[in-house]
PDB file of N, CA and C in Angstrom:
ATOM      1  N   UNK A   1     -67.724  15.140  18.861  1.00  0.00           N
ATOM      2  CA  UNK A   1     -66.468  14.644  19.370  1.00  0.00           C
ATOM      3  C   UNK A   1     -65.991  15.586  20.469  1.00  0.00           C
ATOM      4  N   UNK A   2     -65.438  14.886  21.539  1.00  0.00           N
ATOM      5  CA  UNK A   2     -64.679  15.927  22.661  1.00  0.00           C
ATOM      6  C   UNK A   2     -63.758  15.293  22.767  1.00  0.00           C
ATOM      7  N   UNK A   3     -62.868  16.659  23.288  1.00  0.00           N
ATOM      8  CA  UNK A   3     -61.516  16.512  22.902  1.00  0.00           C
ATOM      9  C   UNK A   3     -60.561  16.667  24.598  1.00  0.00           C
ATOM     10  N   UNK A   4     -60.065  15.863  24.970  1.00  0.00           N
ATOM     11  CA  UNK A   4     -59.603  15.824  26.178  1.00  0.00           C
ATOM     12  C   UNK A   4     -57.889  15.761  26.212  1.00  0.00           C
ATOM     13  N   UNK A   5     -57.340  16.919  27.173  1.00  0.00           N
ATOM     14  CA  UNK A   5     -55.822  16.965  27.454  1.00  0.00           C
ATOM     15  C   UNK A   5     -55.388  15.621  27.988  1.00  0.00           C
ATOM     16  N   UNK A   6     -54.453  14.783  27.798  1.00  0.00           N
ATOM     17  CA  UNK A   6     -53.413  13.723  28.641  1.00  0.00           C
ATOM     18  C   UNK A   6     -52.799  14.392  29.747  1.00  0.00           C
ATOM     19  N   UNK A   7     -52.296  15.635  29.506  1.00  0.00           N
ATOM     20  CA  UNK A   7     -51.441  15.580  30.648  1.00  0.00           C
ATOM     21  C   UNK A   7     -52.449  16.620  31.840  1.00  0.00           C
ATOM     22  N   UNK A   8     -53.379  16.463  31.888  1.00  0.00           N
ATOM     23  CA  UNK A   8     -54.521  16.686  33.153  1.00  0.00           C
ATOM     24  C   UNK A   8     -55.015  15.827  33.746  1.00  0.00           C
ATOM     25  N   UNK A   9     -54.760  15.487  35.098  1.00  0.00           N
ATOM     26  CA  UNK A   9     -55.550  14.222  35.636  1.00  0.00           C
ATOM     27  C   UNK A   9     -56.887  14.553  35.193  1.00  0.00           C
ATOM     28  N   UNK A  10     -57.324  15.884  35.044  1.00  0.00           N
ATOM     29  CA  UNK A  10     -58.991  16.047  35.458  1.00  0.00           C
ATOM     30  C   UNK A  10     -59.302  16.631  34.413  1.00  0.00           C
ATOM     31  N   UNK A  11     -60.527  16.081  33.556  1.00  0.00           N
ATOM     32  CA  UNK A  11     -61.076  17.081  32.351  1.00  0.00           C
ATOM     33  C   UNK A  11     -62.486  17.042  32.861  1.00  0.00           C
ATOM     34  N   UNK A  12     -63.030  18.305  32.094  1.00  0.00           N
ATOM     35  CA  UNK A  12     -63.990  18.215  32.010  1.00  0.00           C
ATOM     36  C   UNK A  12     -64.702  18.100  30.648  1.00  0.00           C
ATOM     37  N   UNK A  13     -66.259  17.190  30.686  1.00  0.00           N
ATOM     38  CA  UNK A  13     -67.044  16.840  29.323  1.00  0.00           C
ATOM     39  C   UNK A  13     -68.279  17.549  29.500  1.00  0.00           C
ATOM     40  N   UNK A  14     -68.194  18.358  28.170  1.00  0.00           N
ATOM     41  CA  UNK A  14     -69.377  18.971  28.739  1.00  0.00           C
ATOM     42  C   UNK A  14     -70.732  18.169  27.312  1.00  0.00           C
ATOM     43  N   UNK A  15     -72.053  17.413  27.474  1.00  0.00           N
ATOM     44  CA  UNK A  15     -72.780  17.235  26.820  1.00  0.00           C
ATOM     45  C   UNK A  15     -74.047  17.573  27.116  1.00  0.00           C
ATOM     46  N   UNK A  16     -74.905  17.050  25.832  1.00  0.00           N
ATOM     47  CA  UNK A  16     -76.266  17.595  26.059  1.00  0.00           C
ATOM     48  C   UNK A  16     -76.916  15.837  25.941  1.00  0.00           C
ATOM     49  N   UNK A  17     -77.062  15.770  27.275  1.00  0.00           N
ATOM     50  CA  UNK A  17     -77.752  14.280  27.162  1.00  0.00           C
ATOM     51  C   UNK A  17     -79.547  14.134  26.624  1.00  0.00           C
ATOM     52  N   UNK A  18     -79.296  12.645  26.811  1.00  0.00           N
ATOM     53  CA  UNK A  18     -81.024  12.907  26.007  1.00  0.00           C
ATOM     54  C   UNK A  18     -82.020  12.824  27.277  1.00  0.00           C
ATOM     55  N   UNK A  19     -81.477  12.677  27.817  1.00  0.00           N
ATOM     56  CA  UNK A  19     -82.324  13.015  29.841  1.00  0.00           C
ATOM     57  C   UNK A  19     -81.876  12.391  30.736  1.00  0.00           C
ATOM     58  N   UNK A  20     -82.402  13.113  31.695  1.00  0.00           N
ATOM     59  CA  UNK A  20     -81.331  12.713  32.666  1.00  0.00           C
ATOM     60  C   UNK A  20     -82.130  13.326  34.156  1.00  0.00           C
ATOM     61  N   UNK A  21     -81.836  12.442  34.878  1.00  0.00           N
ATOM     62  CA  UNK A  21     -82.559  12.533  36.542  1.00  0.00           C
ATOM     63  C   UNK A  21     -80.999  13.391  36.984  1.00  0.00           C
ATOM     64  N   UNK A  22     -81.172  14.630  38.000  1.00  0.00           N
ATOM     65  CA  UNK A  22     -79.864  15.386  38.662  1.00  0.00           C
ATOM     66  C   UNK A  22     -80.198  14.251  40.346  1.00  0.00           C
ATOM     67  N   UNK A  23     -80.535  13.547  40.444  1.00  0.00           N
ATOM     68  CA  UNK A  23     -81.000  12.829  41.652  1.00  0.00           C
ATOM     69  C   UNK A  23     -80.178  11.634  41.642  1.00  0.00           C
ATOM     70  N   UNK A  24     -80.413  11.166  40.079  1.00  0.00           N
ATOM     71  CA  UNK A  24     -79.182   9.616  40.198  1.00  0.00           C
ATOM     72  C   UNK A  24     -77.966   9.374  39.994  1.00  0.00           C
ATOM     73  N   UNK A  25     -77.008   8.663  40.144  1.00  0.00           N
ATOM     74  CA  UNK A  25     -75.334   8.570  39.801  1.00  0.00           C
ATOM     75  C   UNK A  25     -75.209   8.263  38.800  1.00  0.00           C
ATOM     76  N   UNK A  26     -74.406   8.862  37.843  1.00  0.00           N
ATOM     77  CA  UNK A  26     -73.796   8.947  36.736  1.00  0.00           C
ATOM     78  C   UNK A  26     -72.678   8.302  36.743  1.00  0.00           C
ATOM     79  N   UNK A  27     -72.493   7.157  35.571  1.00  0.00           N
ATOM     80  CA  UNK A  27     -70.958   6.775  35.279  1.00  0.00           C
ATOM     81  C   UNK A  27     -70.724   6.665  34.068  1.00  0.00           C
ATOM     82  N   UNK A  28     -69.342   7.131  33.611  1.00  0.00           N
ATOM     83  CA  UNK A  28     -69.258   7.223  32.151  1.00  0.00           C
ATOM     84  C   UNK A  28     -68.342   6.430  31.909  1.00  0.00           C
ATOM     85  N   UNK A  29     -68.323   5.024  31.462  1.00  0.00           N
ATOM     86  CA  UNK A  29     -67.743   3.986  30.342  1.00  0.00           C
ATOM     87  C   UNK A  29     -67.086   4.256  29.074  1.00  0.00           C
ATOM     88  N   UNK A  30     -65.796   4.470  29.775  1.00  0.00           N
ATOM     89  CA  UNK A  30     -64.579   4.580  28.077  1.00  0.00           C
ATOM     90  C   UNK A  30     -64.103   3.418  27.669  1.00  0.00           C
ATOM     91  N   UNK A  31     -64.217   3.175  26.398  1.00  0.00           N
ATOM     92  CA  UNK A  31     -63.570   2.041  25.647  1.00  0.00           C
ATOM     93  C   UNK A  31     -62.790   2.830  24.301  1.00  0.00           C
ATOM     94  N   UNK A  32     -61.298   2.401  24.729  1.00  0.00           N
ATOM     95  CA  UNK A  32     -60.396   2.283  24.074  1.00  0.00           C
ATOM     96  C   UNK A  32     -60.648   1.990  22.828  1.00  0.00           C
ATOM     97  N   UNK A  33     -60.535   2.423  21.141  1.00  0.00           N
ATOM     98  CA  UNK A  33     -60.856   2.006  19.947  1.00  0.00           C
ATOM     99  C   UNK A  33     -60.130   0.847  19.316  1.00  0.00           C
ATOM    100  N   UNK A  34     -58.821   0.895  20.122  1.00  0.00           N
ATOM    101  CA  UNK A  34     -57.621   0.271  20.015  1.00  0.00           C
ATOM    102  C   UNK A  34     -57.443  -1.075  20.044  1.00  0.00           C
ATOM    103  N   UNK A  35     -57.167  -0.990  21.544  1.00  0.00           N
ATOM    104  CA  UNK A  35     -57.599  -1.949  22.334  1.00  0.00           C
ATOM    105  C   UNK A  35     -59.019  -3.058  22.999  1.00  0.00           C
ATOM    106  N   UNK A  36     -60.273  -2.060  22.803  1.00  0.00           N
ATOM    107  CA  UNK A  36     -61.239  -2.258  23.188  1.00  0.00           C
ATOM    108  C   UNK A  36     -61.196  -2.359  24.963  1.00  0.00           C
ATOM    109  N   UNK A  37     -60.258  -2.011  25.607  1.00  0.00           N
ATOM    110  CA  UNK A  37     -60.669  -1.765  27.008  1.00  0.00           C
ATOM    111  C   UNK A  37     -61.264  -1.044  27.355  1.00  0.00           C
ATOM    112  N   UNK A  38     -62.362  -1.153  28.842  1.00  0.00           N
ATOM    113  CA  UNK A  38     -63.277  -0.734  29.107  1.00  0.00           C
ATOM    114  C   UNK A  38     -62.604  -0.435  30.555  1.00  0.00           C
ATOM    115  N   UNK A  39     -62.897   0.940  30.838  1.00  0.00           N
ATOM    116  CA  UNK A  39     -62.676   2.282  32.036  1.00  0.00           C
ATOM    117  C   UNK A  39     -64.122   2.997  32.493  1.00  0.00           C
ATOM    118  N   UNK A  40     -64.542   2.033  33.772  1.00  0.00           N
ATOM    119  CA  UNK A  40     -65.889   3.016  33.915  1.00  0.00           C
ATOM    120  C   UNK A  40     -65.000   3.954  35.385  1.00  0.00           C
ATOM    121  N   UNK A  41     -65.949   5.093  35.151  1.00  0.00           N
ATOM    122  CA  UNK A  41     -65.450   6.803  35.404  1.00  0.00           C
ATOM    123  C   UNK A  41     -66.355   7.078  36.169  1.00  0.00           C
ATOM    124  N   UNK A  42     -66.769   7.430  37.506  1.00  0.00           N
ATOM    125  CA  UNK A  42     -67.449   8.237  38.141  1.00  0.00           C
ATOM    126  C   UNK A  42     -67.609   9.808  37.995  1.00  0.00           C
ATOM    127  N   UNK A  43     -68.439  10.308  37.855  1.00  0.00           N
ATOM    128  CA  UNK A  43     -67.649  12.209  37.676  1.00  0.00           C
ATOM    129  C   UNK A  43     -67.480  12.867  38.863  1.00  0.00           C
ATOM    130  N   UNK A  44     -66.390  12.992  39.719  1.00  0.00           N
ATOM    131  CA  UNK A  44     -66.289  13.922  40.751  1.00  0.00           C
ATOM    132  C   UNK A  44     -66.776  15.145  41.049  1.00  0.00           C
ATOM    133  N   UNK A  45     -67.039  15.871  40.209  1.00  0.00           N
ATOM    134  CA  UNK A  45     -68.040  16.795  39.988  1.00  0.00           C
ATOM    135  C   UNK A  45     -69.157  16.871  38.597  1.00  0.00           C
ATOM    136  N   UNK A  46     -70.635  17.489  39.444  1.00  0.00           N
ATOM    137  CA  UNK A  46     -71.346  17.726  37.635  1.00  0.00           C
ATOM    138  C   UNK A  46     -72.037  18.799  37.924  1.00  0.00           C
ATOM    139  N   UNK A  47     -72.294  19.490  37.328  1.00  0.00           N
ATOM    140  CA  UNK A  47     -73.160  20.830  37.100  1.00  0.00           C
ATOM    141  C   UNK A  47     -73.775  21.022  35.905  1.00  0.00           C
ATOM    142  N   UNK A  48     -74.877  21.756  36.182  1.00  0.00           N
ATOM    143  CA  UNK A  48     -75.741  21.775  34.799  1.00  0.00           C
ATOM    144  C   UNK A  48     -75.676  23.448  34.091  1.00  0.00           C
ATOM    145  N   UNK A  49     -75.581  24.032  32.822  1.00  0.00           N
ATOM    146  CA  UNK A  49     -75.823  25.316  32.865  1.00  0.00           C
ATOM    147  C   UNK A  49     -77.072  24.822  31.327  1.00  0.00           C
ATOM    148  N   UNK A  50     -78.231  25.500  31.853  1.00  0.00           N
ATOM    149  CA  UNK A  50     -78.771  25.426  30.945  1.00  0.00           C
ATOM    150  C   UNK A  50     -79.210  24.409  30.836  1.00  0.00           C
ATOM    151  N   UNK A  51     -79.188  23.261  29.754  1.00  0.00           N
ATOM    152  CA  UNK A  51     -79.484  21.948  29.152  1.00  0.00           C
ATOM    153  C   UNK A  51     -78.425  21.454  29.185  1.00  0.00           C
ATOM    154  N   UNK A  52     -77.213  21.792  29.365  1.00  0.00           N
ATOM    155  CA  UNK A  52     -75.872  20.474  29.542  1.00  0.00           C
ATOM    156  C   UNK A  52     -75.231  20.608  31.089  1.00  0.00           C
ATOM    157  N   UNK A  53     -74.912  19.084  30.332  1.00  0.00           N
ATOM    158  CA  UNK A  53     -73.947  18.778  32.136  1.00  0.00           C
ATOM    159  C   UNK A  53     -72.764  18.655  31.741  1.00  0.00           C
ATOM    160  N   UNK A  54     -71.979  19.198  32.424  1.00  0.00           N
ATOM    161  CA  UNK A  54     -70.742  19.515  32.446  1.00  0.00           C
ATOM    162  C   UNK A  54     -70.247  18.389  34.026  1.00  0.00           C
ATOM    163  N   UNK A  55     -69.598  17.755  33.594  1.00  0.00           N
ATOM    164  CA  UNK A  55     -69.029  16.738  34.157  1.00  0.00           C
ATOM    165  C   UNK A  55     -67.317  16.730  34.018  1.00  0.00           C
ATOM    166  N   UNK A  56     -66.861  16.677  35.634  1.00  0.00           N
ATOM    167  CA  UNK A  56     -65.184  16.538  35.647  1.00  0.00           C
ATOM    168  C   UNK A  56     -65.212  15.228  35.938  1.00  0.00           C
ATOM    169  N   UNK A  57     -64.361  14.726  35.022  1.00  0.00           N
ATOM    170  CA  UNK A  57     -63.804  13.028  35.157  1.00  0.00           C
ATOM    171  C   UNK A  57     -62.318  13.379  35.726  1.00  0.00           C
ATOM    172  N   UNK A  58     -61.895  11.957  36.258  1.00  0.00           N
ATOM    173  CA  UNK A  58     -60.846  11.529  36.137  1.00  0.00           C
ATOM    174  C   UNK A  58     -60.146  10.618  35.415  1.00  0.00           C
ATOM    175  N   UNK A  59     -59.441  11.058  34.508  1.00  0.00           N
ATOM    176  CA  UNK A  59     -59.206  10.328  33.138  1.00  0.00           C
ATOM    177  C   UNK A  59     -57.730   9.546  33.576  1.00  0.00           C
ATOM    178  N   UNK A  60     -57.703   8.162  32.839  1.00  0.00           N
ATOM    179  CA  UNK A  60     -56.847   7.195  33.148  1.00  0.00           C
ATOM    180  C   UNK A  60     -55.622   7.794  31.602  1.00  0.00           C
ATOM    181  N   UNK A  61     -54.614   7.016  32.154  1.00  0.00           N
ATOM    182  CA  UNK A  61     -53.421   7.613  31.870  1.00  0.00           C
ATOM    183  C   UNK A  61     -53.698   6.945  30.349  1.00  0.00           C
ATOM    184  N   UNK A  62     -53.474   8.415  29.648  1.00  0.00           N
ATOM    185  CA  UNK A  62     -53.954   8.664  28.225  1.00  0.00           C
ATOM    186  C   UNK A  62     -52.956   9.015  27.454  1.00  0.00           C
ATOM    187  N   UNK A  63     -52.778   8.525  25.634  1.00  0.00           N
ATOM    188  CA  UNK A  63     -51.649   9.055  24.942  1.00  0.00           C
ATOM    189  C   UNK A  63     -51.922   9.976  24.182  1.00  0.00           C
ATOM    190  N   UNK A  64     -51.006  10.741  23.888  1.00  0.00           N
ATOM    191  CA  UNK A  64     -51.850  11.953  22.728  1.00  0.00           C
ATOM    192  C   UNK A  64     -51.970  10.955  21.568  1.00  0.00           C
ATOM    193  N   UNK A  65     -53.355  11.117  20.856  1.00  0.00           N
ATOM    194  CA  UNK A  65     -53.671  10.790  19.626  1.00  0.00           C
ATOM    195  C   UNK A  65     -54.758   9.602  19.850  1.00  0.00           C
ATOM    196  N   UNK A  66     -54.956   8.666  21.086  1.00  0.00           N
ATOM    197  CA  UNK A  66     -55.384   8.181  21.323  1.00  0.00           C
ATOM    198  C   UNK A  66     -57.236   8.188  20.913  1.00  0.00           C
ATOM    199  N   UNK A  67     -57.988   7.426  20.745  1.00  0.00           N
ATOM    200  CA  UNK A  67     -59.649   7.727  20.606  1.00  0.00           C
ATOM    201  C   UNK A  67     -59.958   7.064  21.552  1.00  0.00           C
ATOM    202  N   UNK A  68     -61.100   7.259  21.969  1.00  0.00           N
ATOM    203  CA  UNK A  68     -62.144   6.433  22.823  1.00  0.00           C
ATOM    204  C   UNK A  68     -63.436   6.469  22.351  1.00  0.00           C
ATOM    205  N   UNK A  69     -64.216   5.658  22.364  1.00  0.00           N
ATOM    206  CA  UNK A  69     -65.740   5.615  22.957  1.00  0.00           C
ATOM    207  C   UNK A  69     -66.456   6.106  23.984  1.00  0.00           C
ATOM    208  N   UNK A  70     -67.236   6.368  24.405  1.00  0.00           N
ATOM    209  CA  UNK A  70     -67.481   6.824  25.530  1.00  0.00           C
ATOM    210  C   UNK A  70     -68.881   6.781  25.806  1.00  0.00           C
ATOM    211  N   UNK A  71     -69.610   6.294  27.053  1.00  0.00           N
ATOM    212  CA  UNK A  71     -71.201   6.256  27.112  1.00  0.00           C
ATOM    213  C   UNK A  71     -71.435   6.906  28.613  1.00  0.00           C
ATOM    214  N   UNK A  72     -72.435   7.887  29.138  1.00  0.00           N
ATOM    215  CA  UNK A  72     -72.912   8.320  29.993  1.00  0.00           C
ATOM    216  C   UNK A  72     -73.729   7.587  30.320  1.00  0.00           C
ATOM    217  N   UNK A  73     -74.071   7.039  31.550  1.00  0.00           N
ATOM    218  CA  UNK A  73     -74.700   6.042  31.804  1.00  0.00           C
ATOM    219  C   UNK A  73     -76.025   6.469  32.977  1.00  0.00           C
ATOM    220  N   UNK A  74     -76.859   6.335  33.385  1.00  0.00           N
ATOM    221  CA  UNK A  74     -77.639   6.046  34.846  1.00  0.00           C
ATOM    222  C   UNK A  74     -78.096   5.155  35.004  1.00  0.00           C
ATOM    223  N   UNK A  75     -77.538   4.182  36.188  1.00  0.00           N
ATOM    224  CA  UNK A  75     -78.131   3.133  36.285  1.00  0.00           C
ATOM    225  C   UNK A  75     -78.269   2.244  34.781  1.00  0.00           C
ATOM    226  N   UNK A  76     -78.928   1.977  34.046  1.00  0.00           N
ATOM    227  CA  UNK A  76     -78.748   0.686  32.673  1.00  0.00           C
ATOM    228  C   UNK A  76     -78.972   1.822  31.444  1.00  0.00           C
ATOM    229  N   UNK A  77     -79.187   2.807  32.130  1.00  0.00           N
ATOM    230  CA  UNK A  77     -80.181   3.710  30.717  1.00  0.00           C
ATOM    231  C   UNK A  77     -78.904   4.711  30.358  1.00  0.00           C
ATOM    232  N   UNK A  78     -78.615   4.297  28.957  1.00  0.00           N
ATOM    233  CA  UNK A  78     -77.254   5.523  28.067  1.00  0.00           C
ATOM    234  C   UNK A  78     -77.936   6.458  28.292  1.00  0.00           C
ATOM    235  N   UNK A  79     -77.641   7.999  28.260  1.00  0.00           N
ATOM    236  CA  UNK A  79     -78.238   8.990  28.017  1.00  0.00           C
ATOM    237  C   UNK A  79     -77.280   9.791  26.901  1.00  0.00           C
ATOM    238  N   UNK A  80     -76.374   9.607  26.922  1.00  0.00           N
ATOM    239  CA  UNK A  80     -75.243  10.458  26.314  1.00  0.00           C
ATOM    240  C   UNK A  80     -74.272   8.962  25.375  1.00  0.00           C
ATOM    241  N   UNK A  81     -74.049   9.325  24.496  1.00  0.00           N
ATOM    242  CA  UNK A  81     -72.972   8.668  23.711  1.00  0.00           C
ATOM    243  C   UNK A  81     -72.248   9.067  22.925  1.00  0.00           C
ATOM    244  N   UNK A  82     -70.746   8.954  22.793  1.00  0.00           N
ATOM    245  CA  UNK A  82     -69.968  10.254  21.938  1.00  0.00           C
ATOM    246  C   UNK A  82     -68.296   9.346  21.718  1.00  0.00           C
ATOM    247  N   UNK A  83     -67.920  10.207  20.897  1.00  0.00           N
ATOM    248  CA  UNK A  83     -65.641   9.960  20.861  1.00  0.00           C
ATOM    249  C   UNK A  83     -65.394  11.355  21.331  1.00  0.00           C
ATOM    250  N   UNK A  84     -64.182  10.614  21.882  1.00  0.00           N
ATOM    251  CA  UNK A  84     -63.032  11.393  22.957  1.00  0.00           C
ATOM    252  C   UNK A  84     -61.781  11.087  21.952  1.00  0.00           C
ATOM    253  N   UNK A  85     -60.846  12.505  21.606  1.00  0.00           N
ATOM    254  CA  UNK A  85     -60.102  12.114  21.035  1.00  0.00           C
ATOM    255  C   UNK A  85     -58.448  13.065  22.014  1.00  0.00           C
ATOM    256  N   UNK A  86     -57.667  12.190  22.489  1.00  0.00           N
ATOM    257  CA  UNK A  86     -56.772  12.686  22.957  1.00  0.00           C
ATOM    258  C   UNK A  86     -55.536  13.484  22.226  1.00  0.00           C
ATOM    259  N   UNK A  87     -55.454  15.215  23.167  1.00  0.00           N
ATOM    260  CA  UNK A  87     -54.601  15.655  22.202  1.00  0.00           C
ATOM    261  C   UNK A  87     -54.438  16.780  23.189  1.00  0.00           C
ATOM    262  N   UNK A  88     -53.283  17.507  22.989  1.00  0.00           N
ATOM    263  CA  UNK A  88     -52.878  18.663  23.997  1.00  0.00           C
ATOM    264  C   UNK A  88     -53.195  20.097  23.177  1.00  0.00           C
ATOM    265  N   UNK A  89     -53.726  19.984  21.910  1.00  0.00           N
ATOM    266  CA  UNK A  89     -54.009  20.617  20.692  1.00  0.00           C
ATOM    267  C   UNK A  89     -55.731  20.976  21.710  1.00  0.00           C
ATOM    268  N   UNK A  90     -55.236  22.887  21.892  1.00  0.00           N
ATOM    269  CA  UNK A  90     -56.925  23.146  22.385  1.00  0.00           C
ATOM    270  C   UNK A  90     -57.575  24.114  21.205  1.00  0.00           C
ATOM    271  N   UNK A  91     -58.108  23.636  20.356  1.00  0.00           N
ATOM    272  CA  UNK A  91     -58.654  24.645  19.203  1.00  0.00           C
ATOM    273  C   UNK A  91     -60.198  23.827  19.105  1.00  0.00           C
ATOM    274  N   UNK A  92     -60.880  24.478  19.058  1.00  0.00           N
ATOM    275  CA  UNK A  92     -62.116  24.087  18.705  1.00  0.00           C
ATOM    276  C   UNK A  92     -62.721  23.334  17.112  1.00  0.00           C
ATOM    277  N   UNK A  93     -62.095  23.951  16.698  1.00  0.00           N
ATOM    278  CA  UNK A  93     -61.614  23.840  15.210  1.00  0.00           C
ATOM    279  C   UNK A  93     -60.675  22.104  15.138  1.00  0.00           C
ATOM    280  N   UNK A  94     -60.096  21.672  15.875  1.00  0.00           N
ATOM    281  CA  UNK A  94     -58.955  20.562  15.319  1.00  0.00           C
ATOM    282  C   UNK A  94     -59.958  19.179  15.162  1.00  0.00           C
ATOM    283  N   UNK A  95     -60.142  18.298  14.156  1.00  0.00           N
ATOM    284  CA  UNK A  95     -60.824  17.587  13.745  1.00  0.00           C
ATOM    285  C   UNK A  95     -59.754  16.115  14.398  1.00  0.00           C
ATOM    286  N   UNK A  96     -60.379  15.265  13.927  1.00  0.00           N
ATOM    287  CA  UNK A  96     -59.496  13.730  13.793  1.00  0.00           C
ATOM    288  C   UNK A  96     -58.538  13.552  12.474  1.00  0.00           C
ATOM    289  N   UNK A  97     -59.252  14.404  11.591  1.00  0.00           N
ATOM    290  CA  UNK A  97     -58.451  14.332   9.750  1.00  0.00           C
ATOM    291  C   UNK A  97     -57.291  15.604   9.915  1.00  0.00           C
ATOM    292  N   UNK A  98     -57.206  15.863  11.011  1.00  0.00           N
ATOM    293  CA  UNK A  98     -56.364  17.291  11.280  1.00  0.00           C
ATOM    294  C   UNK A  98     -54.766  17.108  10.437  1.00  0.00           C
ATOM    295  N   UNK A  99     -54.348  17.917   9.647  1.00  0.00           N
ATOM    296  CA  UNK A  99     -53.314  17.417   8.506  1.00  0.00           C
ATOM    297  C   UNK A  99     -53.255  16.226   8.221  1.00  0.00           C
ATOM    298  N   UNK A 100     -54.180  16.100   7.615  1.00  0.00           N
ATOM    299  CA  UNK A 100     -54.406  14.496   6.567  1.00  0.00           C
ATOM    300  C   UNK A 100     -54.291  14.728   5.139  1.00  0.00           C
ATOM    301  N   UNK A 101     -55.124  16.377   5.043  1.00  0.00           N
ATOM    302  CA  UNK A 101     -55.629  16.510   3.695  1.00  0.00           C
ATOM    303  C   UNK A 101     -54.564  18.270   3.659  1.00  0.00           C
ATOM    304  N   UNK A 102     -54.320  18.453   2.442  1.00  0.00           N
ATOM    305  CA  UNK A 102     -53.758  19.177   1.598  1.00  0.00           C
ATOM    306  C   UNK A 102     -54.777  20.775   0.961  1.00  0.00           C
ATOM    307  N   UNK A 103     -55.250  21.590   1.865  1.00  0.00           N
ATOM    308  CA  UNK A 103     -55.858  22.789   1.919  1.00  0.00           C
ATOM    309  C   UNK A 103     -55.409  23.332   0.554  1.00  0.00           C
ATOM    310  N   UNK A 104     -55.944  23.429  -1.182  1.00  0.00           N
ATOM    311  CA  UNK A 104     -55.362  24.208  -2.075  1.00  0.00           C
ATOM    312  C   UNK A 104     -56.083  25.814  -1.812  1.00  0.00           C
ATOM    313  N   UNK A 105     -55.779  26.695  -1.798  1.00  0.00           N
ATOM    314  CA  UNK A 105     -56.405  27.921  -1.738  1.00  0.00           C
ATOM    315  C   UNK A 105     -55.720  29.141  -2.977  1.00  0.00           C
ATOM    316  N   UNK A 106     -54.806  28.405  -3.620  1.00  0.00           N
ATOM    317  CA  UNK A 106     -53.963  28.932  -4.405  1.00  0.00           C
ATOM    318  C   UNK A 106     -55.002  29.169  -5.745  1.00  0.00           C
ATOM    319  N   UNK A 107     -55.645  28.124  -6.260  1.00  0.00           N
ATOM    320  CA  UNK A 107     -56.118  28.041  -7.512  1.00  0.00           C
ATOM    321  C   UNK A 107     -57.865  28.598  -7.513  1.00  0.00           C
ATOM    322  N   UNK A 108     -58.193  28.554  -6.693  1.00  0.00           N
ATOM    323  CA  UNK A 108     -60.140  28.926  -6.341  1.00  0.00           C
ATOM    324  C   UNK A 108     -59.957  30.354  -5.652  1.00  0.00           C
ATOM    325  N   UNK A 109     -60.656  31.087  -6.050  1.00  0.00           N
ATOM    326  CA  UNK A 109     -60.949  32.396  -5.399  1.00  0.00           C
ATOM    327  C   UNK A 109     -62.211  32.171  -4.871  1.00  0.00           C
ATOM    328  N   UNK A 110     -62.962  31.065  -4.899  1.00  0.00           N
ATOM    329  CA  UNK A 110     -64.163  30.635  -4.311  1.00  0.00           C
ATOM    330  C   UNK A 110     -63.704  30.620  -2.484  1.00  0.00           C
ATOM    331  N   UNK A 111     -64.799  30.932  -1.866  1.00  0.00           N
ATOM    332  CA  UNK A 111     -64.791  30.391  -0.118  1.00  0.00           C
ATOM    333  C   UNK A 111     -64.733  28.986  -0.107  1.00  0.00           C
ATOM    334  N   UNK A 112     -64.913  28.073  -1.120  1.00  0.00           N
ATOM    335  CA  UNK A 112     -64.868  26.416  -0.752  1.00  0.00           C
ATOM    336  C   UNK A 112     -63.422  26.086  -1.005  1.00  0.00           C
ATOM    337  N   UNK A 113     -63.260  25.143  -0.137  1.00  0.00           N
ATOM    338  CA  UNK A 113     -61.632  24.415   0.075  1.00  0.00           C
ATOM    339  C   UNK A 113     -61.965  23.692  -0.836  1.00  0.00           C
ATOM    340  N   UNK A 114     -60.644  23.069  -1.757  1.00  0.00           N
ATOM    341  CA  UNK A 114     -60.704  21.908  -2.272  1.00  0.00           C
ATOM    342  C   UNK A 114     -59.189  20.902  -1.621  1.00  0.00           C
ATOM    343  N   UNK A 115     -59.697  19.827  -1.495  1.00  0.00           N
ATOM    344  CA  UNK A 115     -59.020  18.997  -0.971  1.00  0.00           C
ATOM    345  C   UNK A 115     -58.088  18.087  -1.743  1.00  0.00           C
ATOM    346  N   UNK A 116     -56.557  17.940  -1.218  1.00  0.00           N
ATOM    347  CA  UNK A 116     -55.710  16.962  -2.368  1.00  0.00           C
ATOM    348  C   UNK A 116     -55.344  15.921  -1.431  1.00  0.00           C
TER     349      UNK A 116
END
């Protein structure tokens, strides 16, 4: 899952596609979970470090909490497929279940969470 700011016109996604030509145009197709609307994205910039591309989109006007779909495309062939979940929350750590569930740490002296 990647996690993208609303109030930035410009994010960047960084993935590890399953291949990919640096020669052809890339467009990445968001669909709304919601709604099911479909936003195809050119990336204004991409760079590679390593095995991922790091790609700056320009992201359409987004709500916090919002999900998407999302597919990296070349030409007909996916290479990349993933959720985008909107949130101004930058922790690496913040899930989609993010305060859903009830952390007991009171009763286990164990390292495992138990969940209420």
């Amino acid at each position: 899952m990647k996690i993208i700011n609303p109030l930035l016109t410009n994010n960047i996604l960084s993935i590890l596609p399953r291949g990919y030509d640096s020669n052809v145009a890339v467009t990445v197709v968001l669909t709304d979970d919601d709604t099911r609307e479909i936003t195809n994205v050119t990336p204004s910039q991409i760079s590679y470090i390593s095995n991922d591309m790091l790609m700056t989109v320009q992201t359409p006007s987004l709500i916090e909490g919002d999900r998407l779909s999302f597919e990296v495309k070349q030409i007909d062939e996916i290479i990349f497929r993933g959720t985008i979940l909107v949130t101004q929350f930058n922790n690496t750590n913040y899930t989609i279940n993010n305060d859903e569930f009830i952390v007991d740490t009171d009763t286990d002296s164990d390292s495992m969470k138990v969940y209420e």
